[in-house]
N, C-alpha and C. Protein backbone atom coordinates (compact mmCIF):
# COMPACT_ATOMS: atom_id res chain seq x y z
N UNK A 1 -7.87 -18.65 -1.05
CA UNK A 1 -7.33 -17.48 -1.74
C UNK A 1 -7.91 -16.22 -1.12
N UNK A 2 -6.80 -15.28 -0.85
CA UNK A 2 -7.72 -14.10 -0.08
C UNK A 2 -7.76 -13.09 -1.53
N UNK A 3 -8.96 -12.02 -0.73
CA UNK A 3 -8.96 -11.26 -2.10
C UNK A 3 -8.10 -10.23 -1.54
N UNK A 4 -7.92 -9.44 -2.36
CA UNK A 4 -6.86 -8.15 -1.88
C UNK A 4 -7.28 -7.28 -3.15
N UNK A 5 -7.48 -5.71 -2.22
CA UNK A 5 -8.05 -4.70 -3.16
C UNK A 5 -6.90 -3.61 -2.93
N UNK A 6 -6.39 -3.28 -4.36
CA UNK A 6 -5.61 -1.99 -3.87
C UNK A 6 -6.27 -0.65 -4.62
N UNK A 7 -6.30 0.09 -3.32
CA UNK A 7 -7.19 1.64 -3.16
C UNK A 7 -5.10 2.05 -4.11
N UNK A 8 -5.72 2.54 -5.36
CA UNK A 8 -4.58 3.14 -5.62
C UNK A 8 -4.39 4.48 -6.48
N UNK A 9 -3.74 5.69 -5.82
CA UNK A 9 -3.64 6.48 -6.42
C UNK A 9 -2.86 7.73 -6.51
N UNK A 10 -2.80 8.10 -7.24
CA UNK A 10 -1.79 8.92 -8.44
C UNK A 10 -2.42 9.96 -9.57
N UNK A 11 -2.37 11.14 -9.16
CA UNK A 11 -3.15 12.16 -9.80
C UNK A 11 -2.74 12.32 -11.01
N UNK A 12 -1.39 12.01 -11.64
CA UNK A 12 -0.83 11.82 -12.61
C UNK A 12 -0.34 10.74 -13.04
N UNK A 13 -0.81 9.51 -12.91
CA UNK A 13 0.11 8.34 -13.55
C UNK A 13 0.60 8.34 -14.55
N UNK A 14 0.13 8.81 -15.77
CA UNK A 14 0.59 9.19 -17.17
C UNK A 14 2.21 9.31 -16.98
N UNK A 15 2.24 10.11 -16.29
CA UNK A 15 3.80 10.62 -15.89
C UNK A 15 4.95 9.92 -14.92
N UNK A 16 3.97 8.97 -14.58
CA UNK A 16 5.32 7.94 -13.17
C UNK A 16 4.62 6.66 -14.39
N UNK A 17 5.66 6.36 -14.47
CA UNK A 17 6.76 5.23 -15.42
C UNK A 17 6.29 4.09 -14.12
N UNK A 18 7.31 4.36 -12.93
CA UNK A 18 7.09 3.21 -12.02
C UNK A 18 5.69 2.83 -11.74
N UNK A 19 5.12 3.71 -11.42
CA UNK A 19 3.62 3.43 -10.99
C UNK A 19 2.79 2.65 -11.81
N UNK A 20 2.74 3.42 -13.23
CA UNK A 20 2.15 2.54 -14.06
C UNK A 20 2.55 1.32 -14.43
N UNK A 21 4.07 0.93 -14.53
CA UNK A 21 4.02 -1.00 -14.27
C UNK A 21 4.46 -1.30 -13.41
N UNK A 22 3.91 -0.39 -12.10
CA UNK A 22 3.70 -1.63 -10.63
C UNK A 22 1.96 -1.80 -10.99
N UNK A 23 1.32 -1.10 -11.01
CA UNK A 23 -0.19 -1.24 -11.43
C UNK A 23 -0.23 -2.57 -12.51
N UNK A 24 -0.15 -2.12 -13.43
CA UNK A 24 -0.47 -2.89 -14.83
C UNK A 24 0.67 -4.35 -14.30
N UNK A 25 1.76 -4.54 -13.64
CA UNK A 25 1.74 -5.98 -12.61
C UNK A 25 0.88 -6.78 -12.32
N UNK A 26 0.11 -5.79 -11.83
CA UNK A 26 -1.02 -6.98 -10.88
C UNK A 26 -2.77 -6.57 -11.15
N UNK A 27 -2.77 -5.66 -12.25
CA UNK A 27 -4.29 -5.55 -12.37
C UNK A 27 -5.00 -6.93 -13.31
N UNK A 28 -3.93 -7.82 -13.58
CA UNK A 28 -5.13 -8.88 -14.27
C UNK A 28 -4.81 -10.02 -13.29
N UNK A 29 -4.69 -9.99 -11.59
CA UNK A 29 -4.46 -10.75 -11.48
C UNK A 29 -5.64 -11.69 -10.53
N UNK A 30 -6.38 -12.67 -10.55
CA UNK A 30 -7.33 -13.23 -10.02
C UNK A 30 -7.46 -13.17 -8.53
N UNK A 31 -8.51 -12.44 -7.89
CA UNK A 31 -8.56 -12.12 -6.37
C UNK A 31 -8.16 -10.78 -6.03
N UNK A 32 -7.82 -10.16 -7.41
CA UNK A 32 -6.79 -8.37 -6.99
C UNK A 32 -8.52 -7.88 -7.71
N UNK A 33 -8.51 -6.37 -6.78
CA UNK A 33 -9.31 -5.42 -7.26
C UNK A 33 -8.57 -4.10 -7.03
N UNK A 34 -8.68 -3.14 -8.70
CA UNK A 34 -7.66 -2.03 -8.15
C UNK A 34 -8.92 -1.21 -8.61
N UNK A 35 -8.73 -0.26 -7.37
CA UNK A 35 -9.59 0.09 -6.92
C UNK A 35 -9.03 1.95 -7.33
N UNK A 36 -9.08 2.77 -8.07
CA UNK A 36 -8.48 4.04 -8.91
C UNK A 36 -9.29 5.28 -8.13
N UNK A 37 -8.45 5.82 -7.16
CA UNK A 37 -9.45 6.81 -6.30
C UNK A 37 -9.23 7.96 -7.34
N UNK A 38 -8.40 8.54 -7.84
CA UNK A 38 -9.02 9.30 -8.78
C UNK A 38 -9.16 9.63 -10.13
N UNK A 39 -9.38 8.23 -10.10
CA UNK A 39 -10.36 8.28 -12.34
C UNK A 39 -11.83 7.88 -11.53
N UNK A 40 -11.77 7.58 -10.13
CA UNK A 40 -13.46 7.20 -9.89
C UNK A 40 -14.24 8.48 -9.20
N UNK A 41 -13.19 9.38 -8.47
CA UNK A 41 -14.00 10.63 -7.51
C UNK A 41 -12.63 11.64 -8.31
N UNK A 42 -13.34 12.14 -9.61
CA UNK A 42 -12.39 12.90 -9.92
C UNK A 42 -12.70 14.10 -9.26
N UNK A 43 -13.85 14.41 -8.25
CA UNK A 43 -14.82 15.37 -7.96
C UNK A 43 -14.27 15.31 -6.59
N UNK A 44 -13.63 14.44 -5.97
CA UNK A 44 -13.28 13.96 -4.60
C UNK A 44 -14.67 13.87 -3.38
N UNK A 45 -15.34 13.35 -4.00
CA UNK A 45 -16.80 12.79 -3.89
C UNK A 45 -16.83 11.76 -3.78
N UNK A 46 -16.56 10.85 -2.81
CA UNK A 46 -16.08 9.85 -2.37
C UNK A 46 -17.88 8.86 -2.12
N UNK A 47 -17.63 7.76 -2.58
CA UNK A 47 -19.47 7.03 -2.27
C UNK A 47 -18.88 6.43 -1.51
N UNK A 48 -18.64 6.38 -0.28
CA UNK A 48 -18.40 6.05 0.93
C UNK A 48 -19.18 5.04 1.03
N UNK A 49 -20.34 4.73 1.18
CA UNK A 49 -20.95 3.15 1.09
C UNK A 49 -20.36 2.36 0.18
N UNK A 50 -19.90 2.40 -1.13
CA UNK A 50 -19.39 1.52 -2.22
C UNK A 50 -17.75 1.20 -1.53
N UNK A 51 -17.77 2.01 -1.13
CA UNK A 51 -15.62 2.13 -0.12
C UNK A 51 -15.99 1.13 0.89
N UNK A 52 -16.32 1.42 1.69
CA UNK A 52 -17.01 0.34 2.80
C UNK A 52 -17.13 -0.98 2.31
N UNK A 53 -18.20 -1.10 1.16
CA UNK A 53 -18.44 -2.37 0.85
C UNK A 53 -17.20 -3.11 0.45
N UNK A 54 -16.04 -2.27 -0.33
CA UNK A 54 -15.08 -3.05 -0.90
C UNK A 54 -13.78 -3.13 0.62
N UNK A 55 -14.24 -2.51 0.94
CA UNK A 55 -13.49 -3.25 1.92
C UNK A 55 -13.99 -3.94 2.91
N UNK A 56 -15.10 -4.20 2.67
CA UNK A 56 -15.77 -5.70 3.52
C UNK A 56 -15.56 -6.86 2.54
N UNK A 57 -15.53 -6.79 1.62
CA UNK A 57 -15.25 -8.11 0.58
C UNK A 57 -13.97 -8.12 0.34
N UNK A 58 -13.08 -7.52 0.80
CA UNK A 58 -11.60 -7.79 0.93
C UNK A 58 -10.89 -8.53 2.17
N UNK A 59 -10.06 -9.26 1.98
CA UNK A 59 -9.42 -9.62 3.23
C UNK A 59 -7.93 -8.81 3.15
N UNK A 60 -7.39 -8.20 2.35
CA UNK A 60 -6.22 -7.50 2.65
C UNK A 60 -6.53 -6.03 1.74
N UNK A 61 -5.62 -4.57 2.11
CA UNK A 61 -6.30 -3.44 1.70
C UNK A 61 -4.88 -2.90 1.31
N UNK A 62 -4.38 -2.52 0.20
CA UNK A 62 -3.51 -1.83 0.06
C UNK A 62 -3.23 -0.58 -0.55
N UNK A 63 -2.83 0.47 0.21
CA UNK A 63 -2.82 1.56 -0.58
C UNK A 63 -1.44 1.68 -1.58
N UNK A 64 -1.91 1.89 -2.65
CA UNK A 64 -0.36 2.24 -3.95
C UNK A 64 -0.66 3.84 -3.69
N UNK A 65 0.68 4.49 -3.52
CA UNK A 65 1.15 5.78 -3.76
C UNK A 65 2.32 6.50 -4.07
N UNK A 66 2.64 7.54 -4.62
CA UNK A 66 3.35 7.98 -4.87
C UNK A 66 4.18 8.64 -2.91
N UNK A 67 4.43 8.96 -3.12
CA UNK A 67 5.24 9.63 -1.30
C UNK A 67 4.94 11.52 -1.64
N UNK A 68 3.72 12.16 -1.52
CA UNK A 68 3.84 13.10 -1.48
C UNK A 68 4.12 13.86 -0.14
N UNK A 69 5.04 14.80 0.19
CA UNK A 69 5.91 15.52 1.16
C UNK A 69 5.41 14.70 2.49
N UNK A 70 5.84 13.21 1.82
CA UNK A 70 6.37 12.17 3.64
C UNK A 70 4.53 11.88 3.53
N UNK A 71 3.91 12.02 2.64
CA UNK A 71 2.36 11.57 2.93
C UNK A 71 1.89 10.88 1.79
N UNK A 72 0.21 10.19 1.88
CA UNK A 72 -0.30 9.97 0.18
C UNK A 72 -0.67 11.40 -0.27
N UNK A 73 -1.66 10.90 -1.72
CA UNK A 73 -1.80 11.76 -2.19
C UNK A 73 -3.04 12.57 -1.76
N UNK A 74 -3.58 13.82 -1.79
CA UNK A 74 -5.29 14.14 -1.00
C UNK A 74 -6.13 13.03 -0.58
N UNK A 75 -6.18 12.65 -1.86
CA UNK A 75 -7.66 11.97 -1.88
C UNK A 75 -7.69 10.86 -1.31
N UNK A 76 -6.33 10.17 -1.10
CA UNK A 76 -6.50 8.95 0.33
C UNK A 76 -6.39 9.62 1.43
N UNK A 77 -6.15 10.79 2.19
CA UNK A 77 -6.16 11.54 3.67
C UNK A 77 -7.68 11.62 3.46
N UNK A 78 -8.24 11.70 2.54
CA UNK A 78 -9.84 12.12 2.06
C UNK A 78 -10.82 10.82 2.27
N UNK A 79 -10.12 10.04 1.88
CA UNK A 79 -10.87 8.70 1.72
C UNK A 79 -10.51 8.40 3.19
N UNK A 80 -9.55 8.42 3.87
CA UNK A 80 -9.31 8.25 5.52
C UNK A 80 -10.50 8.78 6.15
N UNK A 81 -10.53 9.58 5.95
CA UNK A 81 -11.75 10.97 6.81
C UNK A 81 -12.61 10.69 6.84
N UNK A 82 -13.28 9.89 5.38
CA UNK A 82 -14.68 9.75 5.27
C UNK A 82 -14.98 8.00 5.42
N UNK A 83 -14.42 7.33 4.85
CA UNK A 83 -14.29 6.16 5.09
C UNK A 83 -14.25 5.40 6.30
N UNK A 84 -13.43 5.69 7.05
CA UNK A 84 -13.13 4.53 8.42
C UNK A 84 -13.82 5.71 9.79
N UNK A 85 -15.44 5.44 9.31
CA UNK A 85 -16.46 5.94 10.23
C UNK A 85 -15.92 5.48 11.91
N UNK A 86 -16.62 6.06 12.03
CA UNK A 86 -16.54 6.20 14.07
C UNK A 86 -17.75 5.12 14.23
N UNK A 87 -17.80 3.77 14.43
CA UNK A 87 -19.08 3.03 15.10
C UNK A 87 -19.26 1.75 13.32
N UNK A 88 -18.11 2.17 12.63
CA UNK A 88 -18.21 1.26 11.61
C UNK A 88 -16.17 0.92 11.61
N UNK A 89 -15.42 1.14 11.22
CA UNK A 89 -14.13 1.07 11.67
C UNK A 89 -13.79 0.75 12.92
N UNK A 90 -14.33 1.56 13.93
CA UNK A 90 -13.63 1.33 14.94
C UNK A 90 -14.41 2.30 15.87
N UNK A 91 -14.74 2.47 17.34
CA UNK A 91 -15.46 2.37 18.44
C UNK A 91 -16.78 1.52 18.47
N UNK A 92 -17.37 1.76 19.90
CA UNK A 92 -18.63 1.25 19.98
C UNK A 92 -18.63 -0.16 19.69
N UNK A 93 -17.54 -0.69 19.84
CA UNK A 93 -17.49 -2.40 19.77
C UNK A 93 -17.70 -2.86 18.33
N UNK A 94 -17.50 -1.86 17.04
CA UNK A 94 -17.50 -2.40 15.53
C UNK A 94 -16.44 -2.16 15.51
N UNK A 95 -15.63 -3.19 14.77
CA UNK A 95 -14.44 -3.47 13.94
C UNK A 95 -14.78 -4.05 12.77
N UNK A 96 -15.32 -3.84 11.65
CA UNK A 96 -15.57 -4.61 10.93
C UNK A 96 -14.47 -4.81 9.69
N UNK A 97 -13.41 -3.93 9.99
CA UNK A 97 -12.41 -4.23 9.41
C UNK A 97 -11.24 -4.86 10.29
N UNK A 98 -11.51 -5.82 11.39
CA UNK A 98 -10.69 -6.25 12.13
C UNK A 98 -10.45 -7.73 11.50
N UNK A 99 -8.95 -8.36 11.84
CA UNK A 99 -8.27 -9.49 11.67
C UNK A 99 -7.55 -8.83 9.52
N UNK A 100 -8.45 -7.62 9.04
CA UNK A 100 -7.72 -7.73 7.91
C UNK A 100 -6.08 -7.20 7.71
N UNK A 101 -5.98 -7.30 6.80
CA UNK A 101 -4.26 -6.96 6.48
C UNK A 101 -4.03 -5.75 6.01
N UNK A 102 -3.55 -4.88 6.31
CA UNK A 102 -3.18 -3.19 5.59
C UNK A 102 -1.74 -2.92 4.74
N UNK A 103 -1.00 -3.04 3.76
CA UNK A 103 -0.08 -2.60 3.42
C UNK A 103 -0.06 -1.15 2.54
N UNK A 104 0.99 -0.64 2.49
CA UNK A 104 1.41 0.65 1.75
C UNK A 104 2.22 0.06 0.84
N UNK A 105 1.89 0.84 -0.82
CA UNK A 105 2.93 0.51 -1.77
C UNK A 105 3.69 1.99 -2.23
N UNK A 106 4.98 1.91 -1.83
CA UNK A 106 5.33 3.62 -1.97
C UNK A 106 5.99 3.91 -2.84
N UNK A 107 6.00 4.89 -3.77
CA UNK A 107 6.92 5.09 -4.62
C UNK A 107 7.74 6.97 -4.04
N UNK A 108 8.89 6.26 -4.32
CA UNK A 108 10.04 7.42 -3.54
C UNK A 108 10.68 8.07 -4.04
N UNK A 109 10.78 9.74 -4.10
CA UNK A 109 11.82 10.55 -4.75
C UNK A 109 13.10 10.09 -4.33
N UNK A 110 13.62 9.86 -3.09
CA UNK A 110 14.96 9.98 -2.72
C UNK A 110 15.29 8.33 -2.48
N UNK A 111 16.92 8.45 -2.97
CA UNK A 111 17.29 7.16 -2.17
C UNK A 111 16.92 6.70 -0.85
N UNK A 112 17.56 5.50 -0.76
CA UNK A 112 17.13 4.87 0.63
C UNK A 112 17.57 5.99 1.79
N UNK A 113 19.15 6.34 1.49
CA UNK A 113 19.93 7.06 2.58
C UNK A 113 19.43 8.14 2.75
N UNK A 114 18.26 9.03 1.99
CA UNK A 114 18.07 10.00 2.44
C UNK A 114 16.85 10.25 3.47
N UNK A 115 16.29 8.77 3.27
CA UNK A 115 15.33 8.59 4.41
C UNK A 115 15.96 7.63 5.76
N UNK A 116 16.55 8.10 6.64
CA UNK A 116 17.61 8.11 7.39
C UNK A 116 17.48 9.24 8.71
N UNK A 117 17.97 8.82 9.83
CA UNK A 117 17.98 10.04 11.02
C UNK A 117 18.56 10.81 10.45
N UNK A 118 20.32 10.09 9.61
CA UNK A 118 21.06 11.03 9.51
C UNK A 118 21.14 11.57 7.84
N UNK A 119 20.20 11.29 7.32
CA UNK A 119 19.81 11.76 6.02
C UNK A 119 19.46 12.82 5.53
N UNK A 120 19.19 13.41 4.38
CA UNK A 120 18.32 14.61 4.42
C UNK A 120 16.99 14.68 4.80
N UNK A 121 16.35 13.60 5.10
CA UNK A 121 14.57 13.58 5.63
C UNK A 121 14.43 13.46 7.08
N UNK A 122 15.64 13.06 7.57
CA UNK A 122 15.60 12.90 9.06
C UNK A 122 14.90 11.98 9.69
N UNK A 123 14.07 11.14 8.92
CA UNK A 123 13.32 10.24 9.57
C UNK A 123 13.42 9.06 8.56
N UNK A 124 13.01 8.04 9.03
CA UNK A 124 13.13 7.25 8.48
C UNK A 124 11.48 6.46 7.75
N UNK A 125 10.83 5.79 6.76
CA UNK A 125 9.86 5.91 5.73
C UNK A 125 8.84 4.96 6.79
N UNK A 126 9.49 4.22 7.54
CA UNK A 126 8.50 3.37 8.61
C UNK A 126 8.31 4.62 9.69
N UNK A 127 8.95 5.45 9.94
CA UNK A 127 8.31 6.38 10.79
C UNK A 127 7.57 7.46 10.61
N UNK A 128 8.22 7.61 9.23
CA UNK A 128 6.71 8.81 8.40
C UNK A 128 5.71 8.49 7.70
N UNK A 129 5.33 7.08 8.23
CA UNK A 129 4.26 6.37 7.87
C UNK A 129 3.83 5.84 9.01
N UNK A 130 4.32 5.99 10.31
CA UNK A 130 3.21 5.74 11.75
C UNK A 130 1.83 5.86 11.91
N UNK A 131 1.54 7.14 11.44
CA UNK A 131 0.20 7.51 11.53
C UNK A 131 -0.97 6.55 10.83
N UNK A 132 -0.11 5.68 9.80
CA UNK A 132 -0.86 4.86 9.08
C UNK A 132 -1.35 3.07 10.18
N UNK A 133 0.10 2.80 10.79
CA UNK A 133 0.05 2.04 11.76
C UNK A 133 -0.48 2.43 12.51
N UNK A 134 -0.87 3.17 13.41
CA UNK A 134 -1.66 3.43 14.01
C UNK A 134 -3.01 3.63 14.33
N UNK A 135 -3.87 3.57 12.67
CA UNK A 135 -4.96 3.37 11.98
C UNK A 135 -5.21 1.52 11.94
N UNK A 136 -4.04 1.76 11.63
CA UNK A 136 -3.63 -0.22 11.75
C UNK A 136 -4.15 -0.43 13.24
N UNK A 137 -3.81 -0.51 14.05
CA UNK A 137 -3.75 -0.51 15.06
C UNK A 137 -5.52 -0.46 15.82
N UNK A 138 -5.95 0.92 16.08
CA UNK A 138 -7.43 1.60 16.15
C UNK A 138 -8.23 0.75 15.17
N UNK A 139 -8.30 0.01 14.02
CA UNK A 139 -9.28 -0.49 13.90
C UNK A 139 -8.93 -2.29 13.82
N UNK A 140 -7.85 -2.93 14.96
CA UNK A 140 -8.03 -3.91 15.04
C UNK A 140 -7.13 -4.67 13.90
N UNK A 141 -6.71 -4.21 12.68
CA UNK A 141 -6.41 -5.05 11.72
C UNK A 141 -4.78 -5.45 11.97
N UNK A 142 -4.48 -6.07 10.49
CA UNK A 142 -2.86 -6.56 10.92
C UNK A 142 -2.22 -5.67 10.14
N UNK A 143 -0.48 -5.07 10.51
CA UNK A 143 0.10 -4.24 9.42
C UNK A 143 0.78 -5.00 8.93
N UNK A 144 1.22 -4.85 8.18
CA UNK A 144 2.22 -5.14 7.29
C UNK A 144 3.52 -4.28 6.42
N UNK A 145 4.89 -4.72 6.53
CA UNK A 145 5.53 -3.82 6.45
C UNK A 145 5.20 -3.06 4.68
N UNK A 146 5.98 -2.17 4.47
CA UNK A 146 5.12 -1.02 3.30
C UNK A 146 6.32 -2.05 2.29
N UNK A 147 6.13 -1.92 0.82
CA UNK A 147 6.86 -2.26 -0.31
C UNK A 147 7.22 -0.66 -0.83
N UNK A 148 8.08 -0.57 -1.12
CA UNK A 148 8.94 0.79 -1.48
C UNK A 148 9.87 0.48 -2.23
N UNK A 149 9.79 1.54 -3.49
CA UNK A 149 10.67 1.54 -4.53
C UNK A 149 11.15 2.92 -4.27
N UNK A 150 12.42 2.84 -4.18
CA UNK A 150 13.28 4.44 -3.97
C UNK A 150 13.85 5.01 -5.16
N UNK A 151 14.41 6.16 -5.10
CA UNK A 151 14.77 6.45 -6.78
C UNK A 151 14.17 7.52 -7.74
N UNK A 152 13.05 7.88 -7.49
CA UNK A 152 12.08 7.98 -8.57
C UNK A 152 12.77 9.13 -9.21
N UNK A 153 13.36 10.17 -8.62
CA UNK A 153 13.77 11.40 -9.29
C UNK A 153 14.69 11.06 -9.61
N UNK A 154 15.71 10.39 -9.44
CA UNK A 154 16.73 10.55 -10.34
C UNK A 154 16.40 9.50 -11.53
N UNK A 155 15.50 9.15 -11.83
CA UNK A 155 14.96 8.40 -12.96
C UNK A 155 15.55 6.58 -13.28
N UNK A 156 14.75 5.77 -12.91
CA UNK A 156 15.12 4.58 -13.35
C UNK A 156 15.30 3.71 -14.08
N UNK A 157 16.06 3.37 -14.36
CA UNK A 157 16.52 2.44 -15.84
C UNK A 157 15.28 1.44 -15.88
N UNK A 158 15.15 0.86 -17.06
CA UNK A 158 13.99 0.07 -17.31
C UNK A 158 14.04 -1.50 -17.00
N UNK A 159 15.50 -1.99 -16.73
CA UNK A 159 15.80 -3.10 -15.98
C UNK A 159 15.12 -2.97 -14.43
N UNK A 160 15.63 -1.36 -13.51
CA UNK A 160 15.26 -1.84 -12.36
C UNK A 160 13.77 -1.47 -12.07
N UNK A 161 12.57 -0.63 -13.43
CA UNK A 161 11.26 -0.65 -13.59
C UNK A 161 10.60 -1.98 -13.18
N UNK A 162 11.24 -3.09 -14.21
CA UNK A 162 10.72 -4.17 -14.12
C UNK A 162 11.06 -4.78 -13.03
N UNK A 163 12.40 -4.76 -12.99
CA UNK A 163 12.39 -5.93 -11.43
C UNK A 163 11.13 -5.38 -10.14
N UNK A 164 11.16 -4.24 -9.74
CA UNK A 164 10.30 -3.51 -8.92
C UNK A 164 9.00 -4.25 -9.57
N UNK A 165 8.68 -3.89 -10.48
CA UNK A 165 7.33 -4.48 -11.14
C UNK A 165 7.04 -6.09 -10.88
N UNK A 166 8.28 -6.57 -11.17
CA UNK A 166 7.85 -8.14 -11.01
C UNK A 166 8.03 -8.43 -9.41
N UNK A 167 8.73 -7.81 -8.87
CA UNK A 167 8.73 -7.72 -7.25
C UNK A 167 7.22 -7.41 -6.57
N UNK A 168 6.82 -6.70 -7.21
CA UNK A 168 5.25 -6.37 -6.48
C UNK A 168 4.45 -6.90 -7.05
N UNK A 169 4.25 -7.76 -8.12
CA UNK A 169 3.21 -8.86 -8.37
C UNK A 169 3.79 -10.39 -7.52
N UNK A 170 4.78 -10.41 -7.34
CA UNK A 170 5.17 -11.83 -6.62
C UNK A 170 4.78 -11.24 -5.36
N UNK A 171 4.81 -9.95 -4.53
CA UNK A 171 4.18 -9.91 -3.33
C UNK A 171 2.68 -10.33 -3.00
N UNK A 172 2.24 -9.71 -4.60
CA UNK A 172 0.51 -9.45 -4.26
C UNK A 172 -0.03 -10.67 -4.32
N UNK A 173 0.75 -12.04 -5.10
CA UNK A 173 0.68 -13.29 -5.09
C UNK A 173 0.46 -14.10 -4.27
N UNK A 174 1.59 -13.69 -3.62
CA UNK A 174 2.01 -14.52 -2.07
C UNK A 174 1.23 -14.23 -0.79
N UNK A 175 0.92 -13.12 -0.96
CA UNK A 175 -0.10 -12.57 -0.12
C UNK A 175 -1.61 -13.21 -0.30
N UNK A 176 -2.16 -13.08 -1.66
CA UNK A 176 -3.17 -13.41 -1.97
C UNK A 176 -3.53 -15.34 -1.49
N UNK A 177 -2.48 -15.89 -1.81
CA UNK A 177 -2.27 -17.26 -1.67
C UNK A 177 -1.63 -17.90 -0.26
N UNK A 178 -1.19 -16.81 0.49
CA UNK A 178 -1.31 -17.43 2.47
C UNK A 178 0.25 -18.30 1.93
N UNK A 179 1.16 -17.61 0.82
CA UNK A 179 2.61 -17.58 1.11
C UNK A 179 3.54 -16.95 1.74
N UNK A 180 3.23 -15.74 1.94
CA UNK A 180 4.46 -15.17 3.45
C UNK A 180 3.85 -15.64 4.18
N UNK A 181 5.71 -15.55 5.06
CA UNK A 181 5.62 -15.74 6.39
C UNK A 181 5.59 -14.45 6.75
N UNK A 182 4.35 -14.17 7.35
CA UNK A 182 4.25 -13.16 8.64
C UNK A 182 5.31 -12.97 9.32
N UNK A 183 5.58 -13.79 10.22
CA UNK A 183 6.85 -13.53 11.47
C UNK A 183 8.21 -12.81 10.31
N UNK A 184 8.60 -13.67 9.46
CA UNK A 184 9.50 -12.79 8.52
C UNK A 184 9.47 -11.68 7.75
N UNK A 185 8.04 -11.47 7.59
CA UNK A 185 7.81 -10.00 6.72
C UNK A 185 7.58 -9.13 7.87
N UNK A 186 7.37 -9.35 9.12
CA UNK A 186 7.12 -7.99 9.86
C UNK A 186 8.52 -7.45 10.61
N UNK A 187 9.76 -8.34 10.37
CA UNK A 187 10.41 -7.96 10.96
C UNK A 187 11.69 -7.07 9.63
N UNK A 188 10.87 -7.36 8.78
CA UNK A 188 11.74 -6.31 7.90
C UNK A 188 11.23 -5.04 8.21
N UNK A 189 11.99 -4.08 7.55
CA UNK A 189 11.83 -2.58 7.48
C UNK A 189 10.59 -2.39 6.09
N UNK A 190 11.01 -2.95 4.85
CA UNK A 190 10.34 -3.54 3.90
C UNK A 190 9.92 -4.59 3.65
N UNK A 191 8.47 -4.85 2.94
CA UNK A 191 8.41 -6.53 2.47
C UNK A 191 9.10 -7.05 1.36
N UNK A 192 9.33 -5.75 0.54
CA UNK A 192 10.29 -6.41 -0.69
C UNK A 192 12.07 -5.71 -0.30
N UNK A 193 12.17 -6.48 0.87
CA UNK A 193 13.59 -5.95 1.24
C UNK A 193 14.45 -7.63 0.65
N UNK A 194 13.41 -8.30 0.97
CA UNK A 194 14.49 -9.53 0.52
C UNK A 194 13.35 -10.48 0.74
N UNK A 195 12.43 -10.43 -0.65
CA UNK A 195 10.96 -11.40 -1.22
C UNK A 195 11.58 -12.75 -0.81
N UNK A 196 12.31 -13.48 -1.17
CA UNK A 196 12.70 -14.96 -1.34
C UNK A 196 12.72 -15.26 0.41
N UNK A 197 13.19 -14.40 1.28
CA UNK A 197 13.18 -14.33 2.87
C UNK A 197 11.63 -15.14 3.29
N UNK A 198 10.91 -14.11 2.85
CA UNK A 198 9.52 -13.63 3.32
C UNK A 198 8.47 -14.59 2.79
N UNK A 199 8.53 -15.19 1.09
CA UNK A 199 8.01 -16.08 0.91
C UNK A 199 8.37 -16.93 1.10
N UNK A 200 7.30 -18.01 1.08
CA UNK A 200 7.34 -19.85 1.55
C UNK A 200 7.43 -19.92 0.35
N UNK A 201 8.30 -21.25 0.17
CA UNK A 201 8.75 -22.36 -0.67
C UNK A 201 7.79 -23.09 -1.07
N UNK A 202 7.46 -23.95 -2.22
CA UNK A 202 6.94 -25.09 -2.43
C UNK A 202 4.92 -24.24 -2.25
């Protein structure tokens, strides 16, 4: 069983509906640690040794966020900065976060189509999230494609709350338990583009 910690955060959850039951999904679930960057550094005072440690006792790292303008929210660009040290992340022959797994969990103002060349965002959500692969990348680990729920502004019915909700605890599952297939989840755009694809059977 791998453990998997999600760094997750949302300066307002009170107020995202989605967020709070994709969270409350998978926070009782055995091997998950959710990890609340800001109910813990409401000061953005980050204990950078305690960050470190939890992601040495993790084998997969996922950030939950809201999509603020094509980015997360501060305090993970914050936790980037201070966290994935120079000679502990990555140069000088330390990787000590190498062979782990990185995913993004995104929550999206706009439909799918508007994240599109020919959309109103002009880019598409795997490309305004490069910079993250590429972190992927520099310290050795594996990516994994992002889980994204689109929608958020025009407000979602409470049928497709839950499906999203039960969609991202059957990921964090399958993940946790060495049920995806890799080769099939990396060649989606999303991992929850089509779950039943991506997970193994039996």
């Amino acid at each position: 069983m791998k453990k998997i910690l999600i760094n997750f955060a949302h300066p307002a959850v009170s107020r995202s509906r989605i967020n709070h039951a994709l969270r409350a999904a998978v926070e009782n679930i055995e091997g998950v640690t959710i990890n609340d960057l800001y109910a813990n550094y409401p000061d953005f005072l980050i204990d950078v040794k305690r960050e470190q440690a939890l992601c040495m006792s993790h084998d997969i790292i996922v950030f939950q966020h809201p999509f603020y303008w094509y980015q997360t929210p501060a305090i993970m660009k914050e936790w980037l900065d201070l966290v994935l040290e120079h000679g502990w992340a990555y140069g000088s022959g330390i990787n000590v976060l190498e062979g782990k797994y990185f995913m993004q969990a995104i929550t999206a103002g706009g439909d799918k189509g508007t994240y599109q060349r020919e959309g109103l965002n002009y880019f598409t959500i795997g490309e305004l999230i490069s910079p993250y692969r590429a972190m992927v990348n520099l310290c050795k680990m594996n990516w994994l494609p992002p889980f994204v729920v689109h929608g958020i502004h025009r407000g979602l019915p409470e049928d497709e709350v839950t499906f999203h909700a039960e969609n991202y605890r059957r990921a964090i599952i399958a993940l946790r338990d060495g049920m995806c297939d890799m080769e099939k989840a990396l060649c989606e755009e999303y991992i929850n583009r089509d779950l039943d694809q991506v997970i193994r059977r039996g």
